[in-house]
Protein backbone atom coordinates (compact mmCIF):
# COMPACT_ATOMS: atom_id res chain seq x y z
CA UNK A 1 24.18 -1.15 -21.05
CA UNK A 2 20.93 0.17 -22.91
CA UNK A 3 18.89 -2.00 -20.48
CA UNK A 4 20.57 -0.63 -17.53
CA UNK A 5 19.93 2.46 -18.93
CA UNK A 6 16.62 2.19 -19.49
CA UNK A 7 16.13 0.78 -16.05
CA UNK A 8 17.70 3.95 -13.95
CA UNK A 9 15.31 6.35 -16.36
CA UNK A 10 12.50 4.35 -15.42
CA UNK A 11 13.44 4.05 -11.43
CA UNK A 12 14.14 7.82 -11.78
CA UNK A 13 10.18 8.15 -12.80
CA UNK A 14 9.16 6.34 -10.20
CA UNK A 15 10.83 8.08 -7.48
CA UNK A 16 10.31 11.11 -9.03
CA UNK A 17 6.30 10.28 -8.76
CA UNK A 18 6.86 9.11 -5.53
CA UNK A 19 8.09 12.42 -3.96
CA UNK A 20 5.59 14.33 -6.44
CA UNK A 21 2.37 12.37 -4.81
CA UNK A 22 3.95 12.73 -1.67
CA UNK A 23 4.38 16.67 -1.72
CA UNK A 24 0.78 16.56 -3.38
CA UNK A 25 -0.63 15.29 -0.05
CA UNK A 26 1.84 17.16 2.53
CA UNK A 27 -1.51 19.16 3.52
CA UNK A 28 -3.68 15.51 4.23
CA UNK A 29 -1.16 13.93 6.04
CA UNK A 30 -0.98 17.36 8.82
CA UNK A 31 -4.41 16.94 9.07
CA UNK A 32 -4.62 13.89 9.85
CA UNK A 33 -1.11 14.15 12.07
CA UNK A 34 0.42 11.21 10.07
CA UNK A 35 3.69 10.99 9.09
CA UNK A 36 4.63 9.02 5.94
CA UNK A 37 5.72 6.09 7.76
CA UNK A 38 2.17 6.06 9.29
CA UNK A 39 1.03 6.85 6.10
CA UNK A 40 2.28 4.12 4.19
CA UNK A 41 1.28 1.91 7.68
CA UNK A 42 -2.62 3.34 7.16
CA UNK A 43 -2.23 3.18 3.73
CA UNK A 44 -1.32 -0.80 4.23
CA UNK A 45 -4.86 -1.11 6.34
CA UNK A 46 -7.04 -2.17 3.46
CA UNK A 47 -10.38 -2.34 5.15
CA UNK A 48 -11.63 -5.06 2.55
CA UNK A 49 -9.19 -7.67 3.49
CA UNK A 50 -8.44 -9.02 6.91
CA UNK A 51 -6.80 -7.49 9.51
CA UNK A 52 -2.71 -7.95 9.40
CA UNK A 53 -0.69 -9.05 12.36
CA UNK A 54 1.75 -7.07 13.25
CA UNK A 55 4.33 -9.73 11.36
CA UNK A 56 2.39 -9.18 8.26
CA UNK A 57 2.81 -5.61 8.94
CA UNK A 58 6.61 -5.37 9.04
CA UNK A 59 6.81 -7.64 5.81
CA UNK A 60 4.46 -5.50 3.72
CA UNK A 61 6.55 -2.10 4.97
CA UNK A 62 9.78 -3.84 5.17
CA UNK A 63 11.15 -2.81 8.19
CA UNK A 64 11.71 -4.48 11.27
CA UNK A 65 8.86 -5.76 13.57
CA UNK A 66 10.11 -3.12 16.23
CA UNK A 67 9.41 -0.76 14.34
CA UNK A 68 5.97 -1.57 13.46
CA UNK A 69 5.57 -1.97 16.75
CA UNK A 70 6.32 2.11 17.08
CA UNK A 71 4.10 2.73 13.95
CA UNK A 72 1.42 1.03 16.06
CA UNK A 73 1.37 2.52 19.21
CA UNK A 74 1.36 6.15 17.46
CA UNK A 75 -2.11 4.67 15.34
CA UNK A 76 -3.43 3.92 18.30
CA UNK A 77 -2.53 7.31 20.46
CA UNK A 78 -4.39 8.55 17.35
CA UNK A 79 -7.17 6.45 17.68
CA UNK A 80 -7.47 5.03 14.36
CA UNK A 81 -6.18 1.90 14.93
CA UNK A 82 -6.37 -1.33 18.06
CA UNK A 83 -4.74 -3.71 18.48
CA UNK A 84 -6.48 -7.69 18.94
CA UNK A 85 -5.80 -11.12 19.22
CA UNK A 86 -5.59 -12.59 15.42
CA UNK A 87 -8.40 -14.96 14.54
CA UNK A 88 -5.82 -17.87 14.08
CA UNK A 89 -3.52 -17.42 16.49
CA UNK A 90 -3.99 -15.73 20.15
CA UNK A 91 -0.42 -15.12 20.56
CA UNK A 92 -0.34 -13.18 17.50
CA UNK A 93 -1.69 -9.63 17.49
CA UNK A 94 -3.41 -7.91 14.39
CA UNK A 95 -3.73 -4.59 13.51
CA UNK A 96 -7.51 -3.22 12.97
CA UNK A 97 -9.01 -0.10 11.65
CA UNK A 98 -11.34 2.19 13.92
CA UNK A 99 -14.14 4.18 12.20
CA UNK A 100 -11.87 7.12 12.66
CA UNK A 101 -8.89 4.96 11.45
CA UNK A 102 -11.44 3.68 8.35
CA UNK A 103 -12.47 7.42 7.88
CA UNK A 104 -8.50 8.87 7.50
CA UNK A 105 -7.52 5.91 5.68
CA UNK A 106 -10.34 7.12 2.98
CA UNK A 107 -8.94 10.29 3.49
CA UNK A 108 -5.78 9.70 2.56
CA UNK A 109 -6.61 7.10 -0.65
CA UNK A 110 -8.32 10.43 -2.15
CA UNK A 111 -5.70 12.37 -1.84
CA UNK A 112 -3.05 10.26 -3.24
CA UNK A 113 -4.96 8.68 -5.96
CA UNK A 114 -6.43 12.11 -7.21
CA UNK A 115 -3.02 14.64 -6.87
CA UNK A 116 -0.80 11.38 -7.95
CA UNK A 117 0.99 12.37 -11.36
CA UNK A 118 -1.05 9.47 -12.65
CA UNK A 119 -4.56 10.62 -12.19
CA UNK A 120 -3.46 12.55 -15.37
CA UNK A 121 -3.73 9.36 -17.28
CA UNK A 122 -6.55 8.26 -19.03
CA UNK A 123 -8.14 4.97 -17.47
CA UNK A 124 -6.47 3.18 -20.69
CA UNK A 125 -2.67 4.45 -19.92
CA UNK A 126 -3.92 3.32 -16.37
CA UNK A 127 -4.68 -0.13 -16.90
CA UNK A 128 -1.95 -0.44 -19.42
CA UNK A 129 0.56 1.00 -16.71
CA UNK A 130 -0.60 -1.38 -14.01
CA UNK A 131 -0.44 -4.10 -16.38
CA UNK A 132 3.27 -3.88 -16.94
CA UNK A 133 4.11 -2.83 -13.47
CA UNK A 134 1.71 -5.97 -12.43
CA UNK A 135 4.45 -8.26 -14.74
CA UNK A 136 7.63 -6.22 -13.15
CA UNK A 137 6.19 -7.88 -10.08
CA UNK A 138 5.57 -10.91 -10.98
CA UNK A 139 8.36 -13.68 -10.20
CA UNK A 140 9.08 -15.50 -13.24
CA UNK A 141 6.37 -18.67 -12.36
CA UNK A 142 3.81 -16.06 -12.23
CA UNK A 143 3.64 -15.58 -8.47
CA UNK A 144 3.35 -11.73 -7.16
CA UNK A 145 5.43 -10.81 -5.00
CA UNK A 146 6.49 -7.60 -2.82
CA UNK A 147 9.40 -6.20 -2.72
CA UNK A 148 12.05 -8.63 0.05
CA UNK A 149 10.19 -12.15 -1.67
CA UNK A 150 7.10 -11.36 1.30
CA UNK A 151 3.63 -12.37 -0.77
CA UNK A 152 1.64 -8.91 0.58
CA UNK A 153 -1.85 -9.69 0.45
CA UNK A 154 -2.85 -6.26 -1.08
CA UNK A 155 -0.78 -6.76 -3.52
CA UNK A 156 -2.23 -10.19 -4.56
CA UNK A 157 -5.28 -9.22 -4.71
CA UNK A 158 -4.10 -5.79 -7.02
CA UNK A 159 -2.19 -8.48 -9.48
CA UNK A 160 -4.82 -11.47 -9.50
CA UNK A 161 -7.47 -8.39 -10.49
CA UNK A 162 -5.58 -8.09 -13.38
CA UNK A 163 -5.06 -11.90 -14.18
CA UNK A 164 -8.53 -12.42 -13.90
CA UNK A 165 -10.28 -9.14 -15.25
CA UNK A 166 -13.91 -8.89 -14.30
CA UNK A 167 -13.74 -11.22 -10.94
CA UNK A 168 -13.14 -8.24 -8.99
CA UNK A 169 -15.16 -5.46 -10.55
CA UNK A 170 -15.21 -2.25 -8.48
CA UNK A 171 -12.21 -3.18 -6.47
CA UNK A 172 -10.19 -0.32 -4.74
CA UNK A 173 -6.61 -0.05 -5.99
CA UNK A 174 -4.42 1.01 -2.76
């Protein structure tokens, strides 16, 4: 029972953070007429890696692909995403950043990542926070994983900068 214990104190942090960051950048997100679904959808756009499908997209926010579909369409009206053919498969359609999409994505990563509860940790706590969330992650043979078993690719790339300290030097956490 002390484990489970444990476990709901630490879940209670985290959601407590969660809403915390999320009040912290109520202001942002008017600004920029998002949402926090589109938030977390922007927030999914890293700009460094390729451009998701829209299959990709529903795996990494966990909802269904109708949905992302909605999310979308409401980027676009706001004209910081398009949508295009994906590089390996026509059918397929991936989700790209504009500039103005690329310009309130960097927007919002400020905001969250300066007013987050954990921008009052040094950059020790930090890495030694993301180190142990990094192994909550990790499936037992090592492999990172999202939340619903989906491999995110933002996420691998977050974990395998740990793994491999130094390979990714000056590498955005988002």
């Amino acid at each position: 029972m002390g484990s489970e214990a444990s476990t709901y104190r630490l879940l209670r942090l985290v959601h407590a953070m969660d809403g915390a960051t999320n009040t912290a950048i109520l202001d942002v997100l008017g600004e920029l007429k998002l949402t926090h679904a589109l938030a977390d959808a922007l927030w999914q756009l890293d700009p460094a890696l390729p451009a998701p499908t829209m299959r990709q997209m529903a795996a990494r926010l966990q909802c269904d692909p109708s949905t992302v579909t909605f999310l979308a369409d409401r980027l676009e009206q706001l004209g910081y995403t398009t949508r295009e053919a994906a590089a390996g498969d026509r059918r397929a359609k991936a989700l790209h950043l504009t500039t103005d999409g690329r310009t309130a994505r960097e927007r919002l990563v400020h905001a969250a990542t300066t007013r987050t509860p954990l921008a009052r940790l040094t950059s020790t706590e930090q890495d030694q926070l993301h180190h142990l969330l990094t192994r909550a992650m990790t499936d037992r043979d090592g492999t990172p994983t999202s939340p619903g078993g989906e491999v995110a690719g933002p996420l691998v790339d977050q974990l395998d900068d740990v793994r491999h300290p130094g390979r990714a030097e000056g590498h955005g956490v988002a």
